[in-house]
Protein backbone atom coordinates (compact mmCIF):
# COMPACT_ATOMS: atom_id res chain seq x y z
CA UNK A 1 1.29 -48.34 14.99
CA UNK A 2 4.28 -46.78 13.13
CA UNK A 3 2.06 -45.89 10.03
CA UNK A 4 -0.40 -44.75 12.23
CA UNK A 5 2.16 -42.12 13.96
CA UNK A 6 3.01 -41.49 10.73
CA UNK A 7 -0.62 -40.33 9.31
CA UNK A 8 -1.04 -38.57 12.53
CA UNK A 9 2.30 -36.30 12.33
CA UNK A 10 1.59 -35.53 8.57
CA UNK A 11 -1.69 -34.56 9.37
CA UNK A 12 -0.82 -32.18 11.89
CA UNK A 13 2.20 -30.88 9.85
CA UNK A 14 -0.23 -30.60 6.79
CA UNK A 15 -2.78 -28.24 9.04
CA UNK A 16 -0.17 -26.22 10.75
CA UNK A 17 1.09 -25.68 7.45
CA UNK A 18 -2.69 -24.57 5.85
CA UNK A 19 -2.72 -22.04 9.24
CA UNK A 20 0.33 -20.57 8.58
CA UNK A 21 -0.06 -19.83 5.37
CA UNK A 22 -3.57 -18.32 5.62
CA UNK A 23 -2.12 -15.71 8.93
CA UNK A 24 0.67 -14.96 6.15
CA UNK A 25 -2.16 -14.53 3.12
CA UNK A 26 -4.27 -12.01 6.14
CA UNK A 27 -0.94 -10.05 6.76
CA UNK A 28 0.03 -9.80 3.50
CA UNK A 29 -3.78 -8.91 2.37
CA UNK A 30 -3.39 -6.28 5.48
CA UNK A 31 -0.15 -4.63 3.97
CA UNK A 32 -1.61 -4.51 0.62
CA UNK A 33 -5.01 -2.65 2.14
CA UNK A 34 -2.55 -0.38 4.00
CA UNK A 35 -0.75 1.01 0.73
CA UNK A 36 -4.18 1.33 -1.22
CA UNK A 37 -5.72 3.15 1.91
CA UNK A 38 -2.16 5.60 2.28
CA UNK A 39 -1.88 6.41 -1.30
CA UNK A 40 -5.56 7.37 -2.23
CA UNK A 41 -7.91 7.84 0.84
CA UNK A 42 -9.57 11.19 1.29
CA UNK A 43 -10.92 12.63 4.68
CA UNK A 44 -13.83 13.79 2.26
CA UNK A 45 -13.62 10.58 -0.16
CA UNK A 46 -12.97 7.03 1.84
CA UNK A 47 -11.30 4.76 0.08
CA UNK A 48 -12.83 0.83 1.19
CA UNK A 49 -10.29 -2.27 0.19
CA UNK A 50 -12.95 -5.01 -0.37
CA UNK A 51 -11.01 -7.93 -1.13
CA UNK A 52 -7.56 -8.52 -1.65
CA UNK A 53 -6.20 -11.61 -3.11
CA UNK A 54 -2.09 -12.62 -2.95
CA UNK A 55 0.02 -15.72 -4.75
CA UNK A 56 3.53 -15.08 -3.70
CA UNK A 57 4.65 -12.07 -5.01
CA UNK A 58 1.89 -10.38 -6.56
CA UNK A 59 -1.58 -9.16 -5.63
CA UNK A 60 -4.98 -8.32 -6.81
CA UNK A 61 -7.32 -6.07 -4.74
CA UNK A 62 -10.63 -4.49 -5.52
CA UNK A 63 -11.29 -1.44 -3.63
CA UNK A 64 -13.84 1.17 -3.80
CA UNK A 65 -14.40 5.26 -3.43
CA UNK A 66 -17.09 8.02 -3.50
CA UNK A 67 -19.29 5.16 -5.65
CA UNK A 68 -16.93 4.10 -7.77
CA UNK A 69 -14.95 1.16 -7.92
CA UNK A 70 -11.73 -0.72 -9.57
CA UNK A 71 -9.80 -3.03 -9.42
CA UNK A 72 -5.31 -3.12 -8.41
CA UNK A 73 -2.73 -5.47 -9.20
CA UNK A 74 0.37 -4.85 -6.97
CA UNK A 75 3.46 -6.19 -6.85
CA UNK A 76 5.71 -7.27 -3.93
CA UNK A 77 9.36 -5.42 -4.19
CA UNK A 78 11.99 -5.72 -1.78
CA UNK A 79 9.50 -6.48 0.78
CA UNK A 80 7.35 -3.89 -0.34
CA UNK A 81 3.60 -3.69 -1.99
CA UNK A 82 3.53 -1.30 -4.80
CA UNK A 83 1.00 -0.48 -7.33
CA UNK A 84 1.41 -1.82 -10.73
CA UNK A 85 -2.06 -0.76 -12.71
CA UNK A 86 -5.14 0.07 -11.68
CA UNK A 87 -7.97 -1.27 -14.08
CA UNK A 88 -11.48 -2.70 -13.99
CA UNK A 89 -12.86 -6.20 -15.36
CA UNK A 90 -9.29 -6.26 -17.74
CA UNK A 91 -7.31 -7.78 -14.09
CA UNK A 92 -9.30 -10.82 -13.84
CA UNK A 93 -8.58 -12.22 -17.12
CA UNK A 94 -4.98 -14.53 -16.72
CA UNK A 95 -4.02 -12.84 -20.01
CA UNK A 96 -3.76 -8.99 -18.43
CA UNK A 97 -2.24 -10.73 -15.74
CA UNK A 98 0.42 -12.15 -17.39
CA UNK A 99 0.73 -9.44 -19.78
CA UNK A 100 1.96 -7.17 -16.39
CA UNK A 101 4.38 -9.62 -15.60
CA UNK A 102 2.82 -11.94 -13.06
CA UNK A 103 3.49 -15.55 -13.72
CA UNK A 104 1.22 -18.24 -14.80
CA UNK A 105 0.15 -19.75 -11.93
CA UNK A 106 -0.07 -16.48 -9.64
CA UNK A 107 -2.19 -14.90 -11.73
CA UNK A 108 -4.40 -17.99 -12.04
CA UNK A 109 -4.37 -17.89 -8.29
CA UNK A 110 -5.32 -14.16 -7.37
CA UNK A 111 -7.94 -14.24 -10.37
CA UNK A 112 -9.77 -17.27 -9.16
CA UNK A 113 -9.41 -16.11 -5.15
CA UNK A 114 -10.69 -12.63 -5.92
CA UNK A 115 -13.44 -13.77 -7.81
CA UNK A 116 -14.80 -16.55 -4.92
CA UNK A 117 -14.10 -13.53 -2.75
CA UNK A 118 -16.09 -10.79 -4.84
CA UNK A 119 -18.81 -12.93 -5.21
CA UNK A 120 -19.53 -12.68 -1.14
CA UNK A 121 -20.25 -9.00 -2.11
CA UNK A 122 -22.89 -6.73 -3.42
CA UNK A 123 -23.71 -6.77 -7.44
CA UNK A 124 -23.42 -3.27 -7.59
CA UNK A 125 -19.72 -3.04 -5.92
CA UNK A 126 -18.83 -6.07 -8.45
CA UNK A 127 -20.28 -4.01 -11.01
CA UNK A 128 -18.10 -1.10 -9.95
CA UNK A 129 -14.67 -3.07 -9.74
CA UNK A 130 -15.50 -4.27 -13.62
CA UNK A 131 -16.53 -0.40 -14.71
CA UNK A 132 -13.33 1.71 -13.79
CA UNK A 133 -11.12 2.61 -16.79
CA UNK A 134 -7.57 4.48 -16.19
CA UNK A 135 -8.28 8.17 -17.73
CA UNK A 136 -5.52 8.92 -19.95
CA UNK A 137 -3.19 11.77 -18.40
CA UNK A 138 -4.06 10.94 -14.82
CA UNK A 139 -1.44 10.16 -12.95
CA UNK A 140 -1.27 7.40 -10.99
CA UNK A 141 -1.12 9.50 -7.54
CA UNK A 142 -4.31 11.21 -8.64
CA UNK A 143 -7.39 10.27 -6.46
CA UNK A 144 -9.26 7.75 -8.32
């Protein structure tokens, strides 16, 4: 009866634990949405965040505008999201990832959750997200 108890409280911990940390992975995904949308919506150029992915301290978003599309990996600073790069199909390899100083297993983690999550949308947006390259000279405030 004991071990029984036992399975029944672990499995109850175990799912309030998988609930909390998805409501913390939507608010999270929210905040990151929030900074994308303040920094480069237009009232005659909407910017759309269509999938955000966040391990920890980092996060990968693609987002899209006026018919183009990108992808960008953001970083979590003194409670803050801020933008690290912006790039295109380059994010989604572990490689850039790490290269832009997200650890190992975080960039594993937002590369393979924004892929299963860009894969719910339209070819063309994916398409989009892998096309945009930074324009040398732009600066990173610039509409994309």
């Amino acid at each position: 009866m004991k071990r029984r108890a036992k399975l029944v409280g672990f499995f109850i911990l175990s799912m309030w634990a998988g609930i909390t940390f998805a409501v913390e992975g939507e608010v999270e995904s929210a905040k990151v949405s929030k900074v994308l949308t303040q920094l480069f919506d237009r009232p005659n150029s909407r910017l759309t965040v269509d999938a955000v992915a966040v391990a920890s301290d980092h996060s990968l978003a693609s987002w899209s505008q006026a018919g183009r599309g990108g992808r960008a990996l953001l970083k979590r600073v003194s409670g803050k999201w801020q933008i690290v790069l912006c790039g295109g199909k380059e994010l989604m390899h572990v490689d850039a990832l790490k290269k832009a100083g997200v650890p190992a297993a975080d960039a594993r983690t937002i590369g393979q959750h924004l892929t299963s999550l860009e894969l719910k949308l339209p070819a063309a947006k994916r398409l989009a997200f892998d096309s945009f390259v930074m324009e040398q000279g732009k600066s990173h405030a610039s509409e994309h």
